[in-house]
Protein backbone atom coordinates (compact mmCIF):
# COMPACT_ATOMS: atom_id res chain seq x y z
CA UNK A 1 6.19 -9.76 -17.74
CA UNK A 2 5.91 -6.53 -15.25
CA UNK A 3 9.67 -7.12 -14.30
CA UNK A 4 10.93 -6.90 -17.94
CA UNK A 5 8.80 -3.69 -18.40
CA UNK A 6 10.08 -2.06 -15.13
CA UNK A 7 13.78 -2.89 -16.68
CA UNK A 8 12.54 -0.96 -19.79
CA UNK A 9 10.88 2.11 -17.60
CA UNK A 10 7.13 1.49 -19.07
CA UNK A 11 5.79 0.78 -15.87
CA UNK A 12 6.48 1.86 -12.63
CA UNK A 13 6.40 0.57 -8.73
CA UNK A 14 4.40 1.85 -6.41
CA UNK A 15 3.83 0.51 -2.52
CA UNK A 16 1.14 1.53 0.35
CA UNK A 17 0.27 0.30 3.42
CA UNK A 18 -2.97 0.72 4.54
CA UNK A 19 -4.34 -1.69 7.00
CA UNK A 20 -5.04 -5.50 6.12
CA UNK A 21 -3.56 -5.54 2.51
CA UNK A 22 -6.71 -7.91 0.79
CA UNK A 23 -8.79 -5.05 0.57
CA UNK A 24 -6.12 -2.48 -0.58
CA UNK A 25 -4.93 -4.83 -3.30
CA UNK A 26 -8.24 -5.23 -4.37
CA UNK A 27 -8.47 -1.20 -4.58
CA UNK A 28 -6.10 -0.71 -6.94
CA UNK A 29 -6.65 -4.04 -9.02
CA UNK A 30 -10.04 -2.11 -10.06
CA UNK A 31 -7.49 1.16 -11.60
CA UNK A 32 -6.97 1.35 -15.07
CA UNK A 33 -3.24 1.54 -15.35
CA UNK A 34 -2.79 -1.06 -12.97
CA UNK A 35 -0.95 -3.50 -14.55
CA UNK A 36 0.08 -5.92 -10.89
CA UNK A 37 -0.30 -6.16 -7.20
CA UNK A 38 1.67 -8.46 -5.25
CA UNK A 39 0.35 -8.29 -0.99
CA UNK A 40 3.89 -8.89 1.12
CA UNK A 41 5.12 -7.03 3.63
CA UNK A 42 8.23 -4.51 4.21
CA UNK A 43 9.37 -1.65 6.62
CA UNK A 44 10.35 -3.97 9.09
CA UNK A 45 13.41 -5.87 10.33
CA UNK A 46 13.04 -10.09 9.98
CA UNK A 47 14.01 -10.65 6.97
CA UNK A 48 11.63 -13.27 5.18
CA UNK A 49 8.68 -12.94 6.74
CA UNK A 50 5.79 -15.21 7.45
CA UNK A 51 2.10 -13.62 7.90
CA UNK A 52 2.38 -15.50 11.52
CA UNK A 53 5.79 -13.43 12.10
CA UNK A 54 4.24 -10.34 11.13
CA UNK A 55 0.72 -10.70 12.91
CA UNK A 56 3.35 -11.01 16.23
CA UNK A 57 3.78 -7.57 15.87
CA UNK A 58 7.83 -7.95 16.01
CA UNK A 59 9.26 -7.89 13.06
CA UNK A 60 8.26 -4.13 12.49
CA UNK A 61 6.81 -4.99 9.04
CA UNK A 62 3.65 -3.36 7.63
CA UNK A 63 0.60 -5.33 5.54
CA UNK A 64 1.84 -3.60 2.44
CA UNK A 65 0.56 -3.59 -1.63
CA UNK A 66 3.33 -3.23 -4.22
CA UNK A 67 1.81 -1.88 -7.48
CA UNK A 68 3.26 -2.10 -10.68
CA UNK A 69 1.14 0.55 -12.67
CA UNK A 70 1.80 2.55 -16.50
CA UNK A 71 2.33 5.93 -15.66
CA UNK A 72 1.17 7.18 -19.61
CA UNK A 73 -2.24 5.76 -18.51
CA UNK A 74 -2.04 6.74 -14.56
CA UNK A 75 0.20 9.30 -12.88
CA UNK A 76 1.79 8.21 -9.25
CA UNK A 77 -0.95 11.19 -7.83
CA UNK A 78 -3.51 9.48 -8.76
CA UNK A 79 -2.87 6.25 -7.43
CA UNK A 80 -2.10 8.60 -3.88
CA UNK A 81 -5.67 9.92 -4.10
CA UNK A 82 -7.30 6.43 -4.58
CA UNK A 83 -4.77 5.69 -1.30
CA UNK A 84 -6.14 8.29 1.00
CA UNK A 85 -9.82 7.67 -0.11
CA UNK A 86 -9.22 3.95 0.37
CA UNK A 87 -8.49 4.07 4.03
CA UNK A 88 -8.49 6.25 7.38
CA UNK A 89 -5.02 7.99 6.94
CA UNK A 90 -5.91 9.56 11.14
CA UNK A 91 -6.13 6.00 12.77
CA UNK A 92 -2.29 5.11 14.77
CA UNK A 93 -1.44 1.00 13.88
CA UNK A 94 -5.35 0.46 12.97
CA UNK A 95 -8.13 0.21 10.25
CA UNK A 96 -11.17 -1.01 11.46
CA UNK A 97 -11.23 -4.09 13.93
CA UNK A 98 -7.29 -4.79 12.68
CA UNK A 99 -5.37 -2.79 15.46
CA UNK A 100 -1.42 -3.61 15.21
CA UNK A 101 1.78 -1.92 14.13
CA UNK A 102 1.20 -4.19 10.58
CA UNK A 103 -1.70 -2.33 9.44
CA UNK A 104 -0.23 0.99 10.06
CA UNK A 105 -0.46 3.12 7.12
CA UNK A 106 2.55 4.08 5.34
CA UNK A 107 3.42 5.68 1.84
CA UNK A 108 6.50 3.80 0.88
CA UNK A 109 8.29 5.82 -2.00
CA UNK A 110 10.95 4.57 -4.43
CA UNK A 111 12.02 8.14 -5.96
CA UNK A 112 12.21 11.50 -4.94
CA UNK A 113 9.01 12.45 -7.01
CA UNK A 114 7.62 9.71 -5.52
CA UNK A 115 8.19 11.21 -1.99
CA UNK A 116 7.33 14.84 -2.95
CA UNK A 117 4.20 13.57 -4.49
CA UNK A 118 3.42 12.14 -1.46
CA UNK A 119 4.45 14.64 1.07
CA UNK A 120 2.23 17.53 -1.31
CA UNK A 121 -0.53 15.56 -1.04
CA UNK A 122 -0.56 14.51 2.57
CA UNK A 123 0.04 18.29 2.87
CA UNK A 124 -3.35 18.77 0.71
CA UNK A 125 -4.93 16.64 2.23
CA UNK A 126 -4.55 18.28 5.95
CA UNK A 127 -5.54 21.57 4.68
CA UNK A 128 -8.73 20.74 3.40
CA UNK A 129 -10.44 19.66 6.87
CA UNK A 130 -11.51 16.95 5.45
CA UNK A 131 -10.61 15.12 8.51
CA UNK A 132 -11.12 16.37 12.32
CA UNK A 133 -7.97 14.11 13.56
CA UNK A 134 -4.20 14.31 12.36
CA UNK A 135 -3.16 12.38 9.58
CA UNK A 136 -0.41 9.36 10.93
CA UNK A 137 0.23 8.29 7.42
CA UNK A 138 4.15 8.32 7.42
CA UNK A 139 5.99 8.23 4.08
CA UNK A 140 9.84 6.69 4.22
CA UNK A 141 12.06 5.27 1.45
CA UNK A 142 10.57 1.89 0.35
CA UNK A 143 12.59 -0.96 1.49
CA UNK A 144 12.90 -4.80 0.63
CA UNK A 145 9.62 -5.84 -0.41
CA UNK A 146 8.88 -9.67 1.04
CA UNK A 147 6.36 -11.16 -1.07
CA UNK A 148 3.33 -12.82 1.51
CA UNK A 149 2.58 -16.37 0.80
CA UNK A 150 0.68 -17.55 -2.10
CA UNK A 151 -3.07 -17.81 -0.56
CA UNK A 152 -2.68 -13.99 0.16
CA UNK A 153 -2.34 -12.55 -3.41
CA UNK A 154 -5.73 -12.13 -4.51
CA UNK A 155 -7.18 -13.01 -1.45
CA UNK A 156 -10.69 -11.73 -2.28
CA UNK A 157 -10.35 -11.68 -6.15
CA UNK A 158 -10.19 -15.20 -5.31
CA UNK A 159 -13.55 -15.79 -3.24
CA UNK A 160 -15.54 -14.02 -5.40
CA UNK A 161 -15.39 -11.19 -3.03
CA UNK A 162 -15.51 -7.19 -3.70
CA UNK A 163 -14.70 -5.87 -0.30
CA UNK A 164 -13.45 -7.29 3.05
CA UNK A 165 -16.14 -8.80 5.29
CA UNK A 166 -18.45 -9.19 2.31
């Protein structure tokens, strides 16, 4: 059903990478205007990934969360700030105890208001001292999105879990 309403321009794509992709799925399953997530991974070069090929840290993928989302009931800025508060945007190929080039975090845009959405905000966001350390987050054009396997899409959803590690 998403697909048919992307064809029709109700709802809109969306994709972030921002360290192991169960708990940033489960971020913005919890948004109002969310309408899908779908974990896979893209920015990288193997085509058809495995999560074993990507955990190898050689394929030059990223852990990434495609989000189809309504735009009349949440704007592409919002779903940015839940991104930056979701995640440490200063941490190079890491978030937490994951350290690899696959849970780097990226802002991958599909439109040019996409991209100056997200280059004004990580602008913002470096202004306002918030953090002591440079923002890494890079933002480039999204690119074939590989879907991960099945037992990865609603990872925690499906173990009754809220957050990673709990």
């Amino acid at each position: 059903m998403p697909d048919e309403k992307l064809v029709e321009g109700k709802f809109q794509r969306a994709t972030f990478a921002g360290g192991c992709f169960w708990g940033v799925e489960q971020a913005f399953r919890q948004i109002k205007g969310v309408v899908d997530t779908e974990v896979g991974y893209t920015g990288g070069e193997l085509e058809n990934p495995t999560y074993r090929d990507v955990c190898s840290g050689k394929t030059g993928h990223a852990e990434s969360v495609e989000v189809t989302y309504d735009p009349s009931v949440v704007s592409y800025k919002e779903l940015l700030e839940v991104f930056w508060n979701i995640h440490d945007p200063t941490t190079f190929n890491r978030q937490g105890p994951d350290v690899g080039e696959q849970y780097r975090s990226v802002i991958f845009y599909h439109n040019p208001e996409q991209k100056e959405a997200a280059i004004t905000s990580k602008k913002e966001l470096e202004s306002s001292d918030r953090y002591r350390d440079p923002i890494v987050t890079q933002i480039l054009p999204a690119e074939k999105f590989w879907s991960a396997e099945e037992y990865h899409q609603r990872y925690l959803e499906k173990r009754g879990r809220r957050f990673c590690g709990l």
